[in-house]
PDB file of N, CA and C in Angstrom:
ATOM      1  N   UNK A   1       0.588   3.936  13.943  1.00  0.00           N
ATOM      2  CA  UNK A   1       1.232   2.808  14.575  1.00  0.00           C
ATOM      3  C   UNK A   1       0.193   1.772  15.006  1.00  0.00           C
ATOM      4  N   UNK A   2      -0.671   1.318  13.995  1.00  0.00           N
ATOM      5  CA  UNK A   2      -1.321  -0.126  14.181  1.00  0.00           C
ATOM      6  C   UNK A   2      -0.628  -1.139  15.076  1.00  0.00           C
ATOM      7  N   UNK A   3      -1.600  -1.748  15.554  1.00  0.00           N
ATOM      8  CA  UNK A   3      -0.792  -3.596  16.070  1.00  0.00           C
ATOM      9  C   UNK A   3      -0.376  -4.021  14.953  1.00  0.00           C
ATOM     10  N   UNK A   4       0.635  -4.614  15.143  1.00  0.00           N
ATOM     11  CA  UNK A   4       1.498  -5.911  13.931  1.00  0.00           C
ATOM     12  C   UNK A   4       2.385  -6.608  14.238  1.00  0.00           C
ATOM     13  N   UNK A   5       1.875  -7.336  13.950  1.00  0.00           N
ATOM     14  CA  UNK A   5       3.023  -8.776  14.093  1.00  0.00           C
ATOM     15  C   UNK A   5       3.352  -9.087  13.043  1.00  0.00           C
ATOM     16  N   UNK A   6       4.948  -8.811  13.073  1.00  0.00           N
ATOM     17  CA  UNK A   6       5.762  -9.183  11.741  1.00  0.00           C
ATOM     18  C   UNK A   6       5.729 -10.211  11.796  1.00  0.00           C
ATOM     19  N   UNK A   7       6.537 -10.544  10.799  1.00  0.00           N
ATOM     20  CA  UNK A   7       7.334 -11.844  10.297  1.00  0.00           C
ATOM     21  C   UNK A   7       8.057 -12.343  11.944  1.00  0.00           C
ATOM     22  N   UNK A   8       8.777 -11.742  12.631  1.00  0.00           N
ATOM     23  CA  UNK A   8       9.355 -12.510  13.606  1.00  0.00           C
ATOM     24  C   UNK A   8       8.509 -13.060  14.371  1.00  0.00           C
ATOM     25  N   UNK A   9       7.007 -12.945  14.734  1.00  0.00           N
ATOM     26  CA  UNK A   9       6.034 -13.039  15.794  1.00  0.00           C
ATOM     27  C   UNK A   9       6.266 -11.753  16.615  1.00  0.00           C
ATOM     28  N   UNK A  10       6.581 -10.723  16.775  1.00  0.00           N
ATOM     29  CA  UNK A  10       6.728  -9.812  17.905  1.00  0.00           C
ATOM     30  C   UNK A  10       5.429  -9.035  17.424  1.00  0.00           C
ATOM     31  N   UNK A  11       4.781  -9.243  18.792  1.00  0.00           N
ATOM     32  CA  UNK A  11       3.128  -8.649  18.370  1.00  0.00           C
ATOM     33  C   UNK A  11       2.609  -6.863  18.588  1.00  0.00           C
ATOM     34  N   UNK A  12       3.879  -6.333  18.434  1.00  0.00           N
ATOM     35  CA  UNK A  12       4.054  -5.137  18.771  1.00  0.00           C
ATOM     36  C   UNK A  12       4.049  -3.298  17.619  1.00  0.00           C
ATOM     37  N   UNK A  13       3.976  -2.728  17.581  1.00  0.00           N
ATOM     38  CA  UNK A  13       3.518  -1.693  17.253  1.00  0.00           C
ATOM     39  C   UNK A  13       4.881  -1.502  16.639  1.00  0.00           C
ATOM     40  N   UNK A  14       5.123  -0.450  15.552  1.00  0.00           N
ATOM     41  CA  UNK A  14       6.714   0.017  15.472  1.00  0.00           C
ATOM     42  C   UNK A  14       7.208   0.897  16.392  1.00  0.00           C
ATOM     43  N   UNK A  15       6.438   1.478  17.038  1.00  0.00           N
ATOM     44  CA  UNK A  15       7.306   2.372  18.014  1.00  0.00           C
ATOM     45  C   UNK A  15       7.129   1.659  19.312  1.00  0.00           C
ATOM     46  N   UNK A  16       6.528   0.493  19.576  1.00  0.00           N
ATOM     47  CA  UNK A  16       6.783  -0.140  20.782  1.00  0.00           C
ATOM     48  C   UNK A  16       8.167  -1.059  20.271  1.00  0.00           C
ATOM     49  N   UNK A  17       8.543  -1.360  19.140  1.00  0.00           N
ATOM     50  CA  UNK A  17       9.546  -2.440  18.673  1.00  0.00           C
ATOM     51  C   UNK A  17      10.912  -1.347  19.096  1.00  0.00           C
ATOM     52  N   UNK A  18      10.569  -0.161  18.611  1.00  0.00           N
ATOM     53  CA  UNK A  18      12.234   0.857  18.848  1.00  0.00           C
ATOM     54  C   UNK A  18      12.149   1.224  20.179  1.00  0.00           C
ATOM     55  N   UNK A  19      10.909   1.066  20.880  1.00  0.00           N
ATOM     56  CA  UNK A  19      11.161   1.961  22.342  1.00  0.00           C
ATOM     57  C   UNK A  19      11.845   0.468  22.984  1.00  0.00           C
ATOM     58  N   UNK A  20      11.419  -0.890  22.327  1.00  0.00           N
ATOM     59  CA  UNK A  20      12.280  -2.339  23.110  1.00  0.00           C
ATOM     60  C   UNK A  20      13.346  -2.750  22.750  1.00  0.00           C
ATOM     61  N   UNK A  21      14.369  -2.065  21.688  1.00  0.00           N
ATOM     62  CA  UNK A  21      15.082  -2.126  21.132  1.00  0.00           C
ATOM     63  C   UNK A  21      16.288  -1.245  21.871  1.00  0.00           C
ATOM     64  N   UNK A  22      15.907   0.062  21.970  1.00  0.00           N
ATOM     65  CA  UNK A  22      16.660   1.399  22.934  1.00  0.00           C
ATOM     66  C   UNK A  22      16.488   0.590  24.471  1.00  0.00           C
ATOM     67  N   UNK A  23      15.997   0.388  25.359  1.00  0.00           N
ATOM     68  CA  UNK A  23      15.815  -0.237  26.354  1.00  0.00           C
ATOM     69  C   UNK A  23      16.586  -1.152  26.302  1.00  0.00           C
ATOM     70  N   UNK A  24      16.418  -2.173  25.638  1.00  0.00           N
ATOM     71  CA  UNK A  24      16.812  -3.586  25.347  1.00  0.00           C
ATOM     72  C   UNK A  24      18.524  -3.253  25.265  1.00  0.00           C
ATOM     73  N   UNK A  25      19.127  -2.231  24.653  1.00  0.00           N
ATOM     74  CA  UNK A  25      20.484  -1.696  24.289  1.00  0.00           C
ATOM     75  C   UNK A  25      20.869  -1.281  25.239  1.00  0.00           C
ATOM     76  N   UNK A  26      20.244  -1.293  26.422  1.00  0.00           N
ATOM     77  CA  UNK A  26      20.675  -0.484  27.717  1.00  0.00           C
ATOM     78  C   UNK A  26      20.213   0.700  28.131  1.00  0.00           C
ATOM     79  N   UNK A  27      19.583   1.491  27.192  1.00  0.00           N
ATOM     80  CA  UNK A  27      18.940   3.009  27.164  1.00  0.00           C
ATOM     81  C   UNK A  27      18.054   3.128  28.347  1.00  0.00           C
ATOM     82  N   UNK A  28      18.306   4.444  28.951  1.00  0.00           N
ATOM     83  CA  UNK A  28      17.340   5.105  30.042  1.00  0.00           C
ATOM     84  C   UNK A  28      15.978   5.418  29.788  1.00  0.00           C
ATOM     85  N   UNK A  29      15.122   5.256  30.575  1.00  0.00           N
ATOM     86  CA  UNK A  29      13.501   5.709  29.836  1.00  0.00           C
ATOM     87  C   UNK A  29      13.438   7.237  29.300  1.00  0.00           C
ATOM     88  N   UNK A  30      14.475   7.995  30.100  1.00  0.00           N
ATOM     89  CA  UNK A  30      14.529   9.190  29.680  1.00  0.00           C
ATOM     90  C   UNK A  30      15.419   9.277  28.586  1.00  0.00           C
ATOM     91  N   UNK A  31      16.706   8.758  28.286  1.00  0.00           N
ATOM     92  CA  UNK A  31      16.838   8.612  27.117  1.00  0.00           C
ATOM     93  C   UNK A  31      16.666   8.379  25.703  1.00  0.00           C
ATOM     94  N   UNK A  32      15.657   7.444  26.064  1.00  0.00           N
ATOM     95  CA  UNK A  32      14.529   6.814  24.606  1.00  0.00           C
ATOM     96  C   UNK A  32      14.091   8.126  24.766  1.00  0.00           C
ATOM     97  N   UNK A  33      13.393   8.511  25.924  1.00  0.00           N
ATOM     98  CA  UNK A  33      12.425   9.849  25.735  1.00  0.00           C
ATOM     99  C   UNK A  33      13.296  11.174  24.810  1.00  0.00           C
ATOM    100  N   UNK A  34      14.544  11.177  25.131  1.00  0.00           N
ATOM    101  CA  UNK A  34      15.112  12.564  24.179  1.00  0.00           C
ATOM    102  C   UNK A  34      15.474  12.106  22.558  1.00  0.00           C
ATOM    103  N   UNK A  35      15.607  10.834  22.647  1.00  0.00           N
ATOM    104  CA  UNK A  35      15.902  10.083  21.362  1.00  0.00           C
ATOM    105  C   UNK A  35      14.615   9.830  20.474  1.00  0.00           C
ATOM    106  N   UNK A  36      13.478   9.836  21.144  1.00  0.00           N
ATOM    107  CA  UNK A  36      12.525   9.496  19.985  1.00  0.00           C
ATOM    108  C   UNK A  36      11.377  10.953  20.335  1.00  0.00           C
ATOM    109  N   UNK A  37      11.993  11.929  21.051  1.00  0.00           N
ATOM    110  CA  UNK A  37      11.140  12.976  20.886  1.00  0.00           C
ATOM    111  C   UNK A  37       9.754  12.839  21.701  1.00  0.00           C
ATOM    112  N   UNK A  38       9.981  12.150  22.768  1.00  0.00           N
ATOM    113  CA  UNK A  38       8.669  12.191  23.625  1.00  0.00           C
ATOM    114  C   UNK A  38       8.626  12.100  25.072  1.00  0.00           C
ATOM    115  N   UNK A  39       8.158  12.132  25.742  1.00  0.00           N
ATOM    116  CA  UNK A  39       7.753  11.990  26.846  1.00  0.00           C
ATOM    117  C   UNK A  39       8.317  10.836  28.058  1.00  0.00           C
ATOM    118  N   UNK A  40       9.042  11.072  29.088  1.00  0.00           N
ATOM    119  CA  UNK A  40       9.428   9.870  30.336  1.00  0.00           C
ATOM    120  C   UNK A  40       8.093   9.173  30.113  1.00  0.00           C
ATOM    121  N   UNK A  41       7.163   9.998  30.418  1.00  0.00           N
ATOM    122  CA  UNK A  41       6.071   9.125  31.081  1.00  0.00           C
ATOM    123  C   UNK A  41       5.366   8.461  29.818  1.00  0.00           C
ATOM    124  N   UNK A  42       5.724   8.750  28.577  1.00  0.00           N
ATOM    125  CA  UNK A  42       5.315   8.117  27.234  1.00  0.00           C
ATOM    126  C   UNK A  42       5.864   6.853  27.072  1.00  0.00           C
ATOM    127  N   UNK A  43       7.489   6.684  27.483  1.00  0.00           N
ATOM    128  CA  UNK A  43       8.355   5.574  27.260  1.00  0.00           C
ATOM    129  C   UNK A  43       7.634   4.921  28.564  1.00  0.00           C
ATOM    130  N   UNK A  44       7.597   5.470  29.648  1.00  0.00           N
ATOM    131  CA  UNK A  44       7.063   4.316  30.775  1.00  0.00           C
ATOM    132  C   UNK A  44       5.787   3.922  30.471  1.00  0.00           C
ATOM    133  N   UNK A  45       4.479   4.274  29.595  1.00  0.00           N
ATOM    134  CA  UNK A  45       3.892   3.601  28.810  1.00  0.00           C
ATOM    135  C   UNK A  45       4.020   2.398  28.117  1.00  0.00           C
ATOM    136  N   UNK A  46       4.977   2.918  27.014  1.00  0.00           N
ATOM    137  CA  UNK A  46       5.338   1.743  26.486  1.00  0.00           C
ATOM    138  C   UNK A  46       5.953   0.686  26.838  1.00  0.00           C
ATOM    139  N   UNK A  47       7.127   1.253  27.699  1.00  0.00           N
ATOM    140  CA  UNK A  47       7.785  -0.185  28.670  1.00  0.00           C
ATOM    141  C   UNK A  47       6.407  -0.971  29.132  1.00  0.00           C
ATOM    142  N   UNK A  48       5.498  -0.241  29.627  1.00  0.00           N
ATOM    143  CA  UNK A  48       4.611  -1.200  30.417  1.00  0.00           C
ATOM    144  C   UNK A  48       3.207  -1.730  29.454  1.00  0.00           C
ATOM    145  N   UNK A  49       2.997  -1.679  28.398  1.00  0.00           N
ATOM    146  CA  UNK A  49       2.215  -2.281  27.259  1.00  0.00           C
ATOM    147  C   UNK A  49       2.964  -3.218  26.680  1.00  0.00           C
ATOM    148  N   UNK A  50       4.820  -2.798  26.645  1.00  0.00           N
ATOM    149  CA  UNK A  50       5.495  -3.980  25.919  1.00  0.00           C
ATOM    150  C   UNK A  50       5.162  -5.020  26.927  1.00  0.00           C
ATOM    151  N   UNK A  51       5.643  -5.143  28.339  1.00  0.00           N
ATOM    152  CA  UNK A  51       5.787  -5.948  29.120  1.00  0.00           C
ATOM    153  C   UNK A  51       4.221  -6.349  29.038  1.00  0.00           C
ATOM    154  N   UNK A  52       2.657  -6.110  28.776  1.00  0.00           N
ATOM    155  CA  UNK A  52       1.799  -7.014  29.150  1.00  0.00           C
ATOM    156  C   UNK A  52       1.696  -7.507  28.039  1.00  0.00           C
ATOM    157  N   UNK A  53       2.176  -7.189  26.877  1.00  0.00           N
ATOM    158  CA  UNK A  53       1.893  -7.690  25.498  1.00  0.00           C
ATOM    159  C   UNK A  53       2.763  -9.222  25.228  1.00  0.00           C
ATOM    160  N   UNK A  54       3.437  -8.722  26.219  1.00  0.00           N
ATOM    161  CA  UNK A  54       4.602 -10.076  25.865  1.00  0.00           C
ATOM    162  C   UNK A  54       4.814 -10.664  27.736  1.00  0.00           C
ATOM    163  N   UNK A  55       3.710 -10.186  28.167  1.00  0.00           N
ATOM    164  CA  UNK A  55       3.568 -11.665  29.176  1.00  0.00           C
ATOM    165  C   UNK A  55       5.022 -11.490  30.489  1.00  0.00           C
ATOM    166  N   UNK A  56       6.075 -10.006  29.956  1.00  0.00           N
ATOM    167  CA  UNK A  56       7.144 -10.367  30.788  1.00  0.00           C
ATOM    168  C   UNK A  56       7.195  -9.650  31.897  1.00  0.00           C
ATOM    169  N   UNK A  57       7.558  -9.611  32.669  1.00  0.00           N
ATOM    170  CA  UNK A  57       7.847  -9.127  33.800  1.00  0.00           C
ATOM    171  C   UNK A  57       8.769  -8.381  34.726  1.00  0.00           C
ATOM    172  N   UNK A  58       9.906  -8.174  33.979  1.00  0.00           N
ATOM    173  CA  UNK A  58      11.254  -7.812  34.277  1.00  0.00           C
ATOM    174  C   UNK A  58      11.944  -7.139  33.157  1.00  0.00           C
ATOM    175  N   UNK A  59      12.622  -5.985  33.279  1.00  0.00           N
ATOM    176  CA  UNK A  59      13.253  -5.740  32.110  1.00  0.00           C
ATOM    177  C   UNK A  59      14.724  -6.255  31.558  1.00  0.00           C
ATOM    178  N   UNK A  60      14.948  -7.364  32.285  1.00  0.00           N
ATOM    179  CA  UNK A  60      15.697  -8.232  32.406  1.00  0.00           C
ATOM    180  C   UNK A  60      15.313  -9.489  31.346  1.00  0.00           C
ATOM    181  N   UNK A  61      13.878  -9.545  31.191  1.00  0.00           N
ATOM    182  CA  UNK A  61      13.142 -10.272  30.252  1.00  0.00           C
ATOM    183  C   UNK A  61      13.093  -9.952  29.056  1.00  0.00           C
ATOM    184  N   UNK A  62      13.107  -8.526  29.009  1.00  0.00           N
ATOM    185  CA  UNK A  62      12.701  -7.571  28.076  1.00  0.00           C
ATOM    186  C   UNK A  62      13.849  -7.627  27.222  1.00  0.00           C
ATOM    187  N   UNK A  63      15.339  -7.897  27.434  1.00  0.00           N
ATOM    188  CA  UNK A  63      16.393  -8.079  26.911  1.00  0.00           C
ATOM    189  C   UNK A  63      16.674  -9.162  26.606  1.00  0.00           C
ATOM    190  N   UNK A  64      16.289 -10.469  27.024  1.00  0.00           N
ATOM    191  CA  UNK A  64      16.497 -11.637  26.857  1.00  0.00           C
ATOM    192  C   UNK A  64      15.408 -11.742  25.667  1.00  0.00           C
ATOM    193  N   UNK A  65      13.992 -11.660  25.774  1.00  0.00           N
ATOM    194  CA  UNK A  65      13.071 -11.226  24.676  1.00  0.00           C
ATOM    195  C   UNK A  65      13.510 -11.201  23.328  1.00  0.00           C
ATOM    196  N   UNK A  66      14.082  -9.291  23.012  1.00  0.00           N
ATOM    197  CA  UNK A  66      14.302  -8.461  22.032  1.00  0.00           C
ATOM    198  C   UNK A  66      15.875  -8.981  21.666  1.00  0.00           C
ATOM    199  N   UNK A  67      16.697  -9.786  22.292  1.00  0.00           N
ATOM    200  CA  UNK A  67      17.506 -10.489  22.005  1.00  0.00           C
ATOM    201  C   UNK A  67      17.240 -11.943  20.828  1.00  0.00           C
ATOM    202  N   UNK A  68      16.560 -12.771  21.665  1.00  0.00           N
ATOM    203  CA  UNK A  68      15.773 -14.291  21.231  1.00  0.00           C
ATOM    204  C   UNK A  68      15.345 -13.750  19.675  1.00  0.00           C
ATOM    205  N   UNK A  69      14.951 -12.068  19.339  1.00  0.00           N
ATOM    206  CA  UNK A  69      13.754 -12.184  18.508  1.00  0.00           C
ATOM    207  C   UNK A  69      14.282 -11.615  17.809  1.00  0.00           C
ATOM    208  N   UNK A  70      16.041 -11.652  17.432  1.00  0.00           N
ATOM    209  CA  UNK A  70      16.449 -10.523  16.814  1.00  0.00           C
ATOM    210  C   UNK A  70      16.303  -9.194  16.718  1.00  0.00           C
ATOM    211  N   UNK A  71      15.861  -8.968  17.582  1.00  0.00           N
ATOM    212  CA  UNK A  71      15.649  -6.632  17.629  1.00  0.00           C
ATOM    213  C   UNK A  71      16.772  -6.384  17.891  1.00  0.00           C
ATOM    214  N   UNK A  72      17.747  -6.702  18.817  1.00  0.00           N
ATOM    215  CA  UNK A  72      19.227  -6.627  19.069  1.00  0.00           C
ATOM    216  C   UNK A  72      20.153  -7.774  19.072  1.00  0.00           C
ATOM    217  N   UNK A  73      21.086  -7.272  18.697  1.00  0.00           N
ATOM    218  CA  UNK A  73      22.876  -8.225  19.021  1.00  0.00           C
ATOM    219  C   UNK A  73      23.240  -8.398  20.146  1.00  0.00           C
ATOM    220  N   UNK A  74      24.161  -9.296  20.787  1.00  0.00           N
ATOM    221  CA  UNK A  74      24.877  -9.207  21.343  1.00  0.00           C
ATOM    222  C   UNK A  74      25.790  -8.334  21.448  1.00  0.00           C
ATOM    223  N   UNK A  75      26.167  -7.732  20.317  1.00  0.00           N
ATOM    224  CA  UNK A  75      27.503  -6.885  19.816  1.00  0.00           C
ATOM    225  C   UNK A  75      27.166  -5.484  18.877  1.00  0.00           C
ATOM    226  N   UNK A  76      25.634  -5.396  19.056  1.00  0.00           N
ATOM    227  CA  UNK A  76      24.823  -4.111  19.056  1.00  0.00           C
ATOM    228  C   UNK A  76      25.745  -2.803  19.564  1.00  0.00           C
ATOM    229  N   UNK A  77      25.804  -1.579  19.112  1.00  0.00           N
ATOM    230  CA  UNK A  77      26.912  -0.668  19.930  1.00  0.00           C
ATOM    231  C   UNK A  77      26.212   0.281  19.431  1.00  0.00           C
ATOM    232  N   UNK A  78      25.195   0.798  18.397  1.00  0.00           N
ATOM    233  CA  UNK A  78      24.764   2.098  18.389  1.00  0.00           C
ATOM    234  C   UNK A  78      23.174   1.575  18.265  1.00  0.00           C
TER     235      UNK A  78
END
């Protein structure tokens, strides 16, 4: 899981893009954690590398973000 910045500009890793994606969908840190097979304190990692990587501050941002950048819908359901 290199740095990469796709095509959208999101300057993020692939498993930092799905751990902001599950979050971003509403998901619990412990949830991402049983869903991608790792660790609370792995996802609270990543929540907190996404947030300095992208400058935000709130995970309130974090949805408005992964929204703006296409990672999720509005009308997203799984």
């Amino acid at each position: 899981d290199g740095e990469d910045t796709a095509s959208d500009g999101v300057p993020l890793t692939s498993r930092e893009r799905t751990v902001l994606r599950l979050l971003a969908k509403g998901a619990s840190n412990k949830h991402v954690a049983r869903e991608l097979d790792i660790s609370v304190r792995t996802v609270e990692t990543h929540r907190r590398n996404i947030k300095r990587k992208l400058d935000i501050d709130s995970s309130a941002g974090l949805v408005r973000y992964a929204i703006e950048k296409g990672l999720v819908t509005l009308d997203s359901t799984s």
